[in-house]
N, C-alpha and C. Protein backbone atom coordinates (compact mmCIF):
# COMPACT_ATOMS: atom_id res chain seq x y z
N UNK A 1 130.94 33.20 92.43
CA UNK A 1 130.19 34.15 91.63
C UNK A 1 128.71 34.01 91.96
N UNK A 2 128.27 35.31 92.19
CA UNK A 2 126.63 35.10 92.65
C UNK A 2 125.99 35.72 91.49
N UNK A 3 124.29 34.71 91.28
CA UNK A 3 124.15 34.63 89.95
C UNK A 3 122.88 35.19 90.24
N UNK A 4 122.27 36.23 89.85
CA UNK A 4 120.77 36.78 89.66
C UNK A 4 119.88 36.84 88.61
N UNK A 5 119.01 36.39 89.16
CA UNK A 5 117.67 36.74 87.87
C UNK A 5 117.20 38.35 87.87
N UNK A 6 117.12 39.14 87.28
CA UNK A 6 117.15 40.34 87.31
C UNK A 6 116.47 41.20 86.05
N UNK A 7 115.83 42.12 85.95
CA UNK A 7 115.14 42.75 84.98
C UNK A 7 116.77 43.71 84.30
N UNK A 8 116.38 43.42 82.80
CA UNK A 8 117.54 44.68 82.13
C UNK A 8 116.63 45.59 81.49
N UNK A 9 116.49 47.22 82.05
CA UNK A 9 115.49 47.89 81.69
C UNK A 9 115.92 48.81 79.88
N UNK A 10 115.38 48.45 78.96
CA UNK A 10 115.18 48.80 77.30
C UNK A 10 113.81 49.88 77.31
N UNK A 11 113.73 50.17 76.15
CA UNK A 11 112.95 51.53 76.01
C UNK A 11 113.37 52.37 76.12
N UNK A 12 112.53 53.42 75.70
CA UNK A 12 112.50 54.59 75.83
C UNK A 12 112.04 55.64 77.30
N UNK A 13 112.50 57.17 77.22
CA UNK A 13 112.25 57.76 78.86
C UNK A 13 110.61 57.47 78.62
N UNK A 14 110.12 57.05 79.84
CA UNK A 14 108.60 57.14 80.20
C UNK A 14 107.71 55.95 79.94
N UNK A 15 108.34 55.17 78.71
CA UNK A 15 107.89 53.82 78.07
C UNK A 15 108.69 52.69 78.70
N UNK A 16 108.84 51.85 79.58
CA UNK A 16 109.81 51.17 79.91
C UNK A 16 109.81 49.73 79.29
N UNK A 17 110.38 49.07 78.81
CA UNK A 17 110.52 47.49 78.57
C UNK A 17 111.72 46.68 78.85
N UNK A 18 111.51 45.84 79.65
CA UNK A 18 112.84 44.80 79.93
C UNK A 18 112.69 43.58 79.80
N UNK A 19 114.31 43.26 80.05
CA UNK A 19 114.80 42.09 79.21
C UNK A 19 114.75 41.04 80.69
N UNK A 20 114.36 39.95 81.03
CA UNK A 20 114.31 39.11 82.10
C UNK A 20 115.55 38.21 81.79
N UNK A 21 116.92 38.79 82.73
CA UNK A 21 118.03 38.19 82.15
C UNK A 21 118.79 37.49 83.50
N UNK A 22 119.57 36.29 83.36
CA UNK A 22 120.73 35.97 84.73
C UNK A 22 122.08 36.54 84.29
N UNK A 23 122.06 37.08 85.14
CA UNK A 23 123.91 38.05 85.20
C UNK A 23 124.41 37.99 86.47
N UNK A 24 125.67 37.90 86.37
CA UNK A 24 126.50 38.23 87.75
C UNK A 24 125.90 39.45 88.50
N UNK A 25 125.56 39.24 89.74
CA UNK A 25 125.34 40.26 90.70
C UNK A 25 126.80 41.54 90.66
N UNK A 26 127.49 41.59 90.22
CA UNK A 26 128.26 42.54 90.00
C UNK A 26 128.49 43.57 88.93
N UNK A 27 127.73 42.66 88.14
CA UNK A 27 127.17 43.41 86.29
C UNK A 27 126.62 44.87 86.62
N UNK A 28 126.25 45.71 85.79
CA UNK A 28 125.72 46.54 85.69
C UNK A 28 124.31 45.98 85.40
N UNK A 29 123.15 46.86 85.80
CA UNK A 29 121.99 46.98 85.54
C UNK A 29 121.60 46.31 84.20
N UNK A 30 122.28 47.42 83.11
CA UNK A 30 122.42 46.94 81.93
C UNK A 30 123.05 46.57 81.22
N UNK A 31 123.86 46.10 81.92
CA UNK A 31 125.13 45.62 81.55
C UNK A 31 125.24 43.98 80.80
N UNK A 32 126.62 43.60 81.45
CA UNK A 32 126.42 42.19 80.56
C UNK A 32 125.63 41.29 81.21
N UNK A 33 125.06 40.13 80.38
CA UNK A 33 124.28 39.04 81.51
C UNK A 33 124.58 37.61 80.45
N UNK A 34 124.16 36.87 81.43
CA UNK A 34 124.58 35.52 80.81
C UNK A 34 123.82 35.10 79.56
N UNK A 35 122.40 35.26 80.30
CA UNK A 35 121.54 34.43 79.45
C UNK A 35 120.24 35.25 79.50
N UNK A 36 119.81 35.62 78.50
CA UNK A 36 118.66 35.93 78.09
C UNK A 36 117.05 35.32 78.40
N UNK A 37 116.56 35.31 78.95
CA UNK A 37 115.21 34.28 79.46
C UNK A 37 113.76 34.79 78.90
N UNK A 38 114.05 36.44 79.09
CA UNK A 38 112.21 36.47 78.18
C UNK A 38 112.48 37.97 78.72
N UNK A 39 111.26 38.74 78.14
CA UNK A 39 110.82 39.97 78.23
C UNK A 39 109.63 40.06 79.19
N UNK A 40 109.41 41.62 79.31
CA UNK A 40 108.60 41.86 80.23
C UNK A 40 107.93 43.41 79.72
N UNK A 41 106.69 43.45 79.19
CA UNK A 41 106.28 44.73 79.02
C UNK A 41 105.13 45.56 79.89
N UNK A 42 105.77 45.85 80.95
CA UNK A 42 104.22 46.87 81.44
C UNK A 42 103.49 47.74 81.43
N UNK A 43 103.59 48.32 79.89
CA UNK A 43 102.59 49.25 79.88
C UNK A 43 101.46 48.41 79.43
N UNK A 44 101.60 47.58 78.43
CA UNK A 44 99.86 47.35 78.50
C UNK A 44 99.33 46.09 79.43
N UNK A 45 98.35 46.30 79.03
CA UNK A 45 97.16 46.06 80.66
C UNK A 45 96.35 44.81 79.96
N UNK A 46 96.29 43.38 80.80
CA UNK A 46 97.11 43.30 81.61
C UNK A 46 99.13 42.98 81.44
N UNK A 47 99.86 42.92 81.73
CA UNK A 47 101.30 43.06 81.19
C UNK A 47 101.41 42.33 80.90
N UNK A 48 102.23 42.29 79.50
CA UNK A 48 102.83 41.48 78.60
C UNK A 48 103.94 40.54 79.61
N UNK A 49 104.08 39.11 79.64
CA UNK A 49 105.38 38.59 79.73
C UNK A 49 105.26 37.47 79.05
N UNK A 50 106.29 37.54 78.78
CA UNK A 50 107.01 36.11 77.51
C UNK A 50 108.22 35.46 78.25
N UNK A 51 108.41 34.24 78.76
CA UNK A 51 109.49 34.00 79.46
C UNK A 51 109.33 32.38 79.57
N UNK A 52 111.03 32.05 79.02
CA UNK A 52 111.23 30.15 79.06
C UNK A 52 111.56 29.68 80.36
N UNK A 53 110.18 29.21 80.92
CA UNK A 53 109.78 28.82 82.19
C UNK A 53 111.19 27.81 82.19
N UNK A 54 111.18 26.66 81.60
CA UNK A 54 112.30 25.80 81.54
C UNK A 54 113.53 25.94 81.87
N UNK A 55 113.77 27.38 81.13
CA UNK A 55 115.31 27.57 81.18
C UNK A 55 115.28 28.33 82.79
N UNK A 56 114.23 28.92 83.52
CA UNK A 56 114.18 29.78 84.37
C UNK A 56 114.06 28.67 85.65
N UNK A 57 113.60 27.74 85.51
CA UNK A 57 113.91 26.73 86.52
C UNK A 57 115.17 26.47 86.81
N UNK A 58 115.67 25.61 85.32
CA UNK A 58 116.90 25.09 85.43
C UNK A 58 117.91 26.21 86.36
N UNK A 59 117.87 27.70 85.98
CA UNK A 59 118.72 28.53 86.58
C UNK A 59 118.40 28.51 88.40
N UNK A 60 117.47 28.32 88.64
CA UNK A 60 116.80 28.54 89.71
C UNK A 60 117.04 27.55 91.11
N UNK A 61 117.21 26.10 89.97
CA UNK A 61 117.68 24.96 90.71
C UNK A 61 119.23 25.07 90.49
N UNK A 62 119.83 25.83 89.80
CA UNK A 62 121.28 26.01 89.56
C UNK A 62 121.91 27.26 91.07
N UNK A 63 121.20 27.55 91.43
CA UNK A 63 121.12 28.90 92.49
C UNK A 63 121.19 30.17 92.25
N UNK A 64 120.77 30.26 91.21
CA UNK A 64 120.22 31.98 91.18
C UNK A 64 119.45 32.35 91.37
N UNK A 65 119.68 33.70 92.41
CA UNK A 65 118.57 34.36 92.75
C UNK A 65 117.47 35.03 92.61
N UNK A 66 116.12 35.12 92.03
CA UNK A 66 115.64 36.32 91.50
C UNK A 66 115.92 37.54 92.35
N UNK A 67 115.97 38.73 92.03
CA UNK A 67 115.12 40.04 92.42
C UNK A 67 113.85 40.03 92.87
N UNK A 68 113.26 41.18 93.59
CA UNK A 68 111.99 41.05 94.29
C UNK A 68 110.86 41.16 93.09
N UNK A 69 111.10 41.94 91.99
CA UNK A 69 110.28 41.73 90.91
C UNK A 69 110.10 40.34 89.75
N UNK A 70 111.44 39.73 89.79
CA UNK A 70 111.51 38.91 88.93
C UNK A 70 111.38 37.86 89.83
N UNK A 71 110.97 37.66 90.87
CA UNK A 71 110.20 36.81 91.89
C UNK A 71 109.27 36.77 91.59
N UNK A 72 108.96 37.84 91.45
CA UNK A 72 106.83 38.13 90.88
C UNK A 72 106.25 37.83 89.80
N UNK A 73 107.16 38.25 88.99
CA UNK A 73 107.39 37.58 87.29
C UNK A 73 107.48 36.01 87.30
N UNK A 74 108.49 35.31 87.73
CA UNK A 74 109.14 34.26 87.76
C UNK A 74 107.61 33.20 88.25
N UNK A 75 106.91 34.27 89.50
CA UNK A 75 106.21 33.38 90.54
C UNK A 75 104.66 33.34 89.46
N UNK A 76 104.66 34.74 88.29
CA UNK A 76 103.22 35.02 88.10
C UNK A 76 103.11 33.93 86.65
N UNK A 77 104.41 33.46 86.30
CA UNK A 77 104.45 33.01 84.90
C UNK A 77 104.41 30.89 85.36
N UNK A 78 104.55 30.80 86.72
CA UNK A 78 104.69 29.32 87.08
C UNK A 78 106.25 28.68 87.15
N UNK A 79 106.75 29.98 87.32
CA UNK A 79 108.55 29.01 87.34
C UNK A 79 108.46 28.55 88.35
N UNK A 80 108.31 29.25 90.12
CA UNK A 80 108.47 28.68 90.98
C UNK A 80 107.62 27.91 91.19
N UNK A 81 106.46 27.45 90.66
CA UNK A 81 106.08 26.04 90.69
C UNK A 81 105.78 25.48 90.45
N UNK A 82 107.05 25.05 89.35
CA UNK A 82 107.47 24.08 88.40
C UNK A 82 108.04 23.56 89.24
N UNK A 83 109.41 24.62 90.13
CA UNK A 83 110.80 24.28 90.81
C UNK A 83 110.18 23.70 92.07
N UNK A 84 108.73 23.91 92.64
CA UNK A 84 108.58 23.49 93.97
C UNK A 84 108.07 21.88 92.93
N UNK A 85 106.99 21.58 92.08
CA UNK A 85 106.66 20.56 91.93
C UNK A 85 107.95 19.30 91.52
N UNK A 86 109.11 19.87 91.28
CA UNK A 86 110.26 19.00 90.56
C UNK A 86 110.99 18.57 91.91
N UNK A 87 110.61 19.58 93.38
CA UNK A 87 110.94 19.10 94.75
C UNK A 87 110.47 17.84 94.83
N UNK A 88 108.93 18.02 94.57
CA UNK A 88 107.79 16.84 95.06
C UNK A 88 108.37 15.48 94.44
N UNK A 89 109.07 15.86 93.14
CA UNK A 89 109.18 14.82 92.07
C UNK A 89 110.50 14.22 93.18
N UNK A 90 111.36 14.61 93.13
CA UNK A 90 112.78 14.62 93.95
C UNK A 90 112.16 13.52 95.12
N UNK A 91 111.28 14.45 96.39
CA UNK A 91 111.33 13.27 97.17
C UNK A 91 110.64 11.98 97.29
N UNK A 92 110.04 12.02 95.70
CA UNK A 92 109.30 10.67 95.99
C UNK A 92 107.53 10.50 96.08
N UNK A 93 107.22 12.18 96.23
CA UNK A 93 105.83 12.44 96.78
C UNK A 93 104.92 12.10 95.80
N UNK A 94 105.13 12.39 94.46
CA UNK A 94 104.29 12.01 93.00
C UNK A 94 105.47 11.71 91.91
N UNK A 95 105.02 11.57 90.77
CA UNK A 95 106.20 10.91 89.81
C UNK A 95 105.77 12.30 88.40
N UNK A 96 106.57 11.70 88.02
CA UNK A 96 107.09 13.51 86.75
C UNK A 96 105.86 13.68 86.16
N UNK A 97 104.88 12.33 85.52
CA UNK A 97 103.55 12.89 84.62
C UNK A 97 102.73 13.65 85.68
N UNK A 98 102.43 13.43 86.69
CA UNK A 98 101.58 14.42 87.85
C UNK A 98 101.95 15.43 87.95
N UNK A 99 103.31 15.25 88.04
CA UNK A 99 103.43 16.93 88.33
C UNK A 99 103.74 17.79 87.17
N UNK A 100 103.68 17.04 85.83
CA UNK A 100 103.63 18.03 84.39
C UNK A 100 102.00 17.96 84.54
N UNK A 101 101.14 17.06 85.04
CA UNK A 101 100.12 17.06 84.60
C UNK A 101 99.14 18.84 85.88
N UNK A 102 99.65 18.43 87.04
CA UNK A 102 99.72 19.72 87.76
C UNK A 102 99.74 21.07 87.16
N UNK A 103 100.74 21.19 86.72
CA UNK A 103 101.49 22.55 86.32
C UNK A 103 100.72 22.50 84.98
N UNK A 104 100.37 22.16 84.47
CA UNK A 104 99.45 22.11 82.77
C UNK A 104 98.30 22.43 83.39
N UNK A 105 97.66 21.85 84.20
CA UNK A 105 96.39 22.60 84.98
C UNK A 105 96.22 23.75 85.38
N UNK A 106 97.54 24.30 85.96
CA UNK A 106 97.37 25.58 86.78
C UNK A 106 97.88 26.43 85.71
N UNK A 107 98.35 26.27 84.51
CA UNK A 107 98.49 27.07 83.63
C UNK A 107 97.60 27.52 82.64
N UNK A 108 96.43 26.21 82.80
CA UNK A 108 95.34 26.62 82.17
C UNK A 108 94.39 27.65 82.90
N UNK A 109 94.34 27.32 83.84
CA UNK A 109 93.45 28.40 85.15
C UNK A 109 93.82 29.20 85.04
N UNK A 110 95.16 29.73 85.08
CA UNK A 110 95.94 31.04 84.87
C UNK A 110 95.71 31.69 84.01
N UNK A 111 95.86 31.22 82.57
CA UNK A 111 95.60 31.81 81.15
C UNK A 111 93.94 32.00 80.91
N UNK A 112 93.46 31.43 81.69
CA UNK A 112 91.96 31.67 81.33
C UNK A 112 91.55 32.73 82.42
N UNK A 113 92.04 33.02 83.67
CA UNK A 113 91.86 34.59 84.37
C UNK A 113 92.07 35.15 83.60
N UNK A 114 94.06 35.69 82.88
CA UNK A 114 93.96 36.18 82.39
C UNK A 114 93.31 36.89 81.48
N UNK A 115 92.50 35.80 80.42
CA UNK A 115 92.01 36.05 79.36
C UNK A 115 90.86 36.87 80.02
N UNK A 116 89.88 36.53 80.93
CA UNK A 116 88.87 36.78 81.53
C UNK A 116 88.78 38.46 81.84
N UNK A 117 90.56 38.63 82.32
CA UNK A 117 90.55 40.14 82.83
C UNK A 117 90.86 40.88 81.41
N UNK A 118 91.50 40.31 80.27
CA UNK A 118 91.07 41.11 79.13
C UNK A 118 89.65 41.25 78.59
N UNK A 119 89.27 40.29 78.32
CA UNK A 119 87.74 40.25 77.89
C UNK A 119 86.96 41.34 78.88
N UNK A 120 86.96 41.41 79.96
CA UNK A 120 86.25 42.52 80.95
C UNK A 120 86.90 44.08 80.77
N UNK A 121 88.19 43.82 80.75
CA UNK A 121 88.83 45.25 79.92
C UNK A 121 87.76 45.66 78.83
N UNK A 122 88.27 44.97 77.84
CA UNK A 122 88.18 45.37 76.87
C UNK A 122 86.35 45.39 76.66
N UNK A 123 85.24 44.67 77.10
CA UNK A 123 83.85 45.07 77.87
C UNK A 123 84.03 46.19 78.42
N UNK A 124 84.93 46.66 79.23
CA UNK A 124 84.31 48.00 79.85
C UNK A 124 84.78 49.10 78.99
N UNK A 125 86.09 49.23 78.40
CA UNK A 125 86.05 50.03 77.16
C UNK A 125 84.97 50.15 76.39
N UNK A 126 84.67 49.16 76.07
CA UNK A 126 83.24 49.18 74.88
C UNK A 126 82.08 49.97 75.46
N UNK A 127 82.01 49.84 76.93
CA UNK A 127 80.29 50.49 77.55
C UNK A 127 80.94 51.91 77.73
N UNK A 128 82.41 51.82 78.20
CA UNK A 128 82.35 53.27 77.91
C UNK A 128 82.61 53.92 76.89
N UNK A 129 83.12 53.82 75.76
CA UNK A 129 82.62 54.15 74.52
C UNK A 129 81.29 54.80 73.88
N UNK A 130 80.52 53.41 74.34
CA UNK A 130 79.01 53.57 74.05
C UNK A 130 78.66 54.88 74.70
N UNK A 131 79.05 55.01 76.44
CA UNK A 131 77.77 55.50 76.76
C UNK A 131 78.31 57.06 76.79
N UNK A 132 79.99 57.22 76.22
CA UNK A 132 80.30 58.68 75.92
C UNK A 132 79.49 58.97 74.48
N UNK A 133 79.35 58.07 73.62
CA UNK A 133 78.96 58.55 72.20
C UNK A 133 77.11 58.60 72.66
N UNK A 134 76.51 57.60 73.57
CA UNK A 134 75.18 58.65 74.44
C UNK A 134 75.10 59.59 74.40
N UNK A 135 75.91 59.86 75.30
CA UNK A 135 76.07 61.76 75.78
C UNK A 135 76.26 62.57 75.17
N UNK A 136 77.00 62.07 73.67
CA UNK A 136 77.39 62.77 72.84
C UNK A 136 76.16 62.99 71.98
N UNK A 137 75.46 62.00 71.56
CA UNK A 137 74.35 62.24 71.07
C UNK A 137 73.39 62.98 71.72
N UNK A 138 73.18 62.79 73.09
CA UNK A 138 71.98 64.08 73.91
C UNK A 138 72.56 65.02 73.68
N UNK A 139 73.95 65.51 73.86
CA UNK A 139 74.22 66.73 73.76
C UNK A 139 74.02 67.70 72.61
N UNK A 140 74.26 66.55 71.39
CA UNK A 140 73.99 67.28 70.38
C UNK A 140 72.04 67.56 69.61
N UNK A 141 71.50 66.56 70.30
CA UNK A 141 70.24 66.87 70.44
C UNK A 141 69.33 67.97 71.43
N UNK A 142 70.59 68.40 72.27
CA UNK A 142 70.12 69.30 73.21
C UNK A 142 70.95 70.82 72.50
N UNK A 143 71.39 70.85 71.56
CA UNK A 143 72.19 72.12 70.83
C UNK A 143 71.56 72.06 69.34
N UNK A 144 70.73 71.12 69.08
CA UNK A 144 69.55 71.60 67.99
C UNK A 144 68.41 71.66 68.26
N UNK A 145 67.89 71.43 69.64
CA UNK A 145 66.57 72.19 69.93
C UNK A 145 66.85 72.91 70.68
N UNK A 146 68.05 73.56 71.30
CA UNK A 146 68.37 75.19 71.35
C UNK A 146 68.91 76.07 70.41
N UNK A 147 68.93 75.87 69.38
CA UNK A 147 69.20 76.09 68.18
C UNK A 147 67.69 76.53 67.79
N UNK A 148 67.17 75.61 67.37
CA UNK A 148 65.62 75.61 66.75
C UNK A 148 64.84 76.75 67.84
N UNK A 149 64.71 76.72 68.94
CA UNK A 149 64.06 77.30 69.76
C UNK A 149 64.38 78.79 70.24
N UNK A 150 65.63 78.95 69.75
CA UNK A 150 66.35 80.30 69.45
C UNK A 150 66.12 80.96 68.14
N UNK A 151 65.59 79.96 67.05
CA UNK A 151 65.14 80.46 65.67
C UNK A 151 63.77 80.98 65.67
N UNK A 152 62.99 80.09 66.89
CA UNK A 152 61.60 80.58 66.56
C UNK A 152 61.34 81.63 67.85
N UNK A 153 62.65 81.84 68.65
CA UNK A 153 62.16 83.12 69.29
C UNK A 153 62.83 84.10 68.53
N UNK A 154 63.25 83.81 67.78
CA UNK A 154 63.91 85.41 66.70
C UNK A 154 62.64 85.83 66.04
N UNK A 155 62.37 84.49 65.48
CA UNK A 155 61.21 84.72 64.41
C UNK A 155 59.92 85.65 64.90
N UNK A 156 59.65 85.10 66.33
CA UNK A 156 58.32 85.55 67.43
C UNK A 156 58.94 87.03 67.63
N UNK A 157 59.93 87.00 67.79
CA UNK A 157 60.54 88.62 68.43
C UNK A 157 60.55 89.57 66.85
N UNK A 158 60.80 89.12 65.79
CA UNK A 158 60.78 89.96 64.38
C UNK A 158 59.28 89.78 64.10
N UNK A 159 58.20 88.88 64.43
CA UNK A 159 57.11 89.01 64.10
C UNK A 159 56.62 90.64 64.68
N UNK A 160 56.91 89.98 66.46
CA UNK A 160 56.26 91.37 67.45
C UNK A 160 57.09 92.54 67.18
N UNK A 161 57.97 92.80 66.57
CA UNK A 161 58.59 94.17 65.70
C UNK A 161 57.70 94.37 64.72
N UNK A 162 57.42 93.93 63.97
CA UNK A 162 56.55 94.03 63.03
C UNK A 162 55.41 94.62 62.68
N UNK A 163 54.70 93.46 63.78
CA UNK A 163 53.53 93.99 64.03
C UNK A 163 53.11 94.81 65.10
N UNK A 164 53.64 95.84 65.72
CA UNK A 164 53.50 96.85 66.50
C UNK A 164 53.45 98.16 65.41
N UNK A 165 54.83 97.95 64.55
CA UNK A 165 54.94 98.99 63.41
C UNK A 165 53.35 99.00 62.61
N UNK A 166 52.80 98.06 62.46
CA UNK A 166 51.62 98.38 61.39
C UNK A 166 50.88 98.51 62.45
N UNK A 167 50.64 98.33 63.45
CA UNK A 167 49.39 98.92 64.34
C UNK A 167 49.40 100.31 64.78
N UNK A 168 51.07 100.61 65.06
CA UNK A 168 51.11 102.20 65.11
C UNK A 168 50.66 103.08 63.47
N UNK A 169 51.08 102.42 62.74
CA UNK A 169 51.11 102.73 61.24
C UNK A 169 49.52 102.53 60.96
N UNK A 170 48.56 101.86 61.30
CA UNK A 170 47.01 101.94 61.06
C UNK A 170 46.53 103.54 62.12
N UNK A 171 47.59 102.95 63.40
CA UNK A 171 46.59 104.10 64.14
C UNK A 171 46.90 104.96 63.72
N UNK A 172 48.25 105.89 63.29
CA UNK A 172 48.50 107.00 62.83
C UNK A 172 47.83 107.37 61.74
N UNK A 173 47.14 106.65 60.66
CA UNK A 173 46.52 106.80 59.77
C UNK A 173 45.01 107.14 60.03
N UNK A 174 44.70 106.07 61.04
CA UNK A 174 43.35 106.90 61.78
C UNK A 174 43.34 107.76 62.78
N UNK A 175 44.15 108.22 62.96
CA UNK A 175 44.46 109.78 64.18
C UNK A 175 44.08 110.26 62.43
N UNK A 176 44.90 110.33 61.35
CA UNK A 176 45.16 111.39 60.71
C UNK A 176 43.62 111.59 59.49
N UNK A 177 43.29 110.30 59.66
CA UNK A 177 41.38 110.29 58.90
C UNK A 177 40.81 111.40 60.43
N UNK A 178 40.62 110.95 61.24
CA UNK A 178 39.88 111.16 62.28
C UNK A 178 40.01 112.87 62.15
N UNK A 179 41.34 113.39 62.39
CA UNK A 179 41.61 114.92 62.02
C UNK A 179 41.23 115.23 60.83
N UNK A 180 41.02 114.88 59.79
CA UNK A 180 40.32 115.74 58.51
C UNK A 180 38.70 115.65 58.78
N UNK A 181 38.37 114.35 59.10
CA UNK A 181 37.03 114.71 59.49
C UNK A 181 36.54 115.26 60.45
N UNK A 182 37.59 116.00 61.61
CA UNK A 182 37.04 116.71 62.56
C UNK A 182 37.10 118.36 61.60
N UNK A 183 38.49 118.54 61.01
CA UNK A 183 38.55 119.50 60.50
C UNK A 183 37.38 120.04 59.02
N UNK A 184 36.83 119.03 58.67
CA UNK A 184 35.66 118.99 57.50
C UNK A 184 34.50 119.43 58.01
């Protein structure tokens, strides 16, 4: 019986989430599997995985295979090297506290990129935030002094209506003095 590490894909169409499971290579996709090992979520950024490094060794040194993804998973979470440092342990090269003390190191380095590439996420969300609610603010400062500046050319344009009417309205009044005193 050949034994794989393999993604079981859950969710919904378009949302995907899977189950990081060992099943017989003859199983269905989603079918049955032995053992349950951890999840895997990639929609959010950077991707969620939760997975018992322990139990994923033990399978690993048992001979199951990953998949080309759950290689990546397997490789991005420190299973495979756990399984290469428990080699080292095997031939003699260092003894078990080194190489827990190893793998505790590189898991700290790991988790602190990680963290690093959220913290910068979630920094560049914030500037862009900011600098849309900027724009948002010029814009709306640029649609109340075209606003305002459209009020006081109404105002300038109903003034010069205005006052054309009373200048025709004086002169017609002095055309019409001017004619009685020509006619007097």
């Amino acid at each position: 019986m050949s034994v794989k590490i393999r993604l079981q894909r859950h969710g919904k169409k378009g949302k995907p989430f899977f189950h990081i499971v060992v099943a017989d290579s003859r199983a269905r996709r989603d079918g049955r599997f032995i053992e349950k090992l951890g999840t895997y979520n990639p929609i959010t950024n950077p991707a969620t995985i939760e997975l018992n490094v322990d139990s994923a060794v033990q399978w690993l040194n048992n001979g199951a295979q990953p998949t080309d993804t759950a290689r990546a998973i397997l490789s991005y979470k420190g299973a495979l090297y756990k399984k290469h440092l428990q080699g080292g342990v095997a031939k003699g090269a260092f003894d078990e506290a080194e190489a827990e003390k190893r793998f505790s190191a590189w898991v700290d380095a790991k988790e602190s990129k990680v963290q690093g590439k959220v913290e910068g996420l979630a920094t560049a969300k914030a500037d862009a935030k900011k600098a849309a609610l900027d724009a948002e603010v010029k814009v709306n400062e640029a649609r109340v002094a075209a606003a305002a500046q459209a009020d006081a050319d109404a105002k300038a344009a109903e003034e010069a209506a205005n006052a054309p009417a009373e200048e025709v309205a004086t002169e017609g009044e002095a055309a019409a003095e001017t004619e009685e005193n020509t006619e007097a």
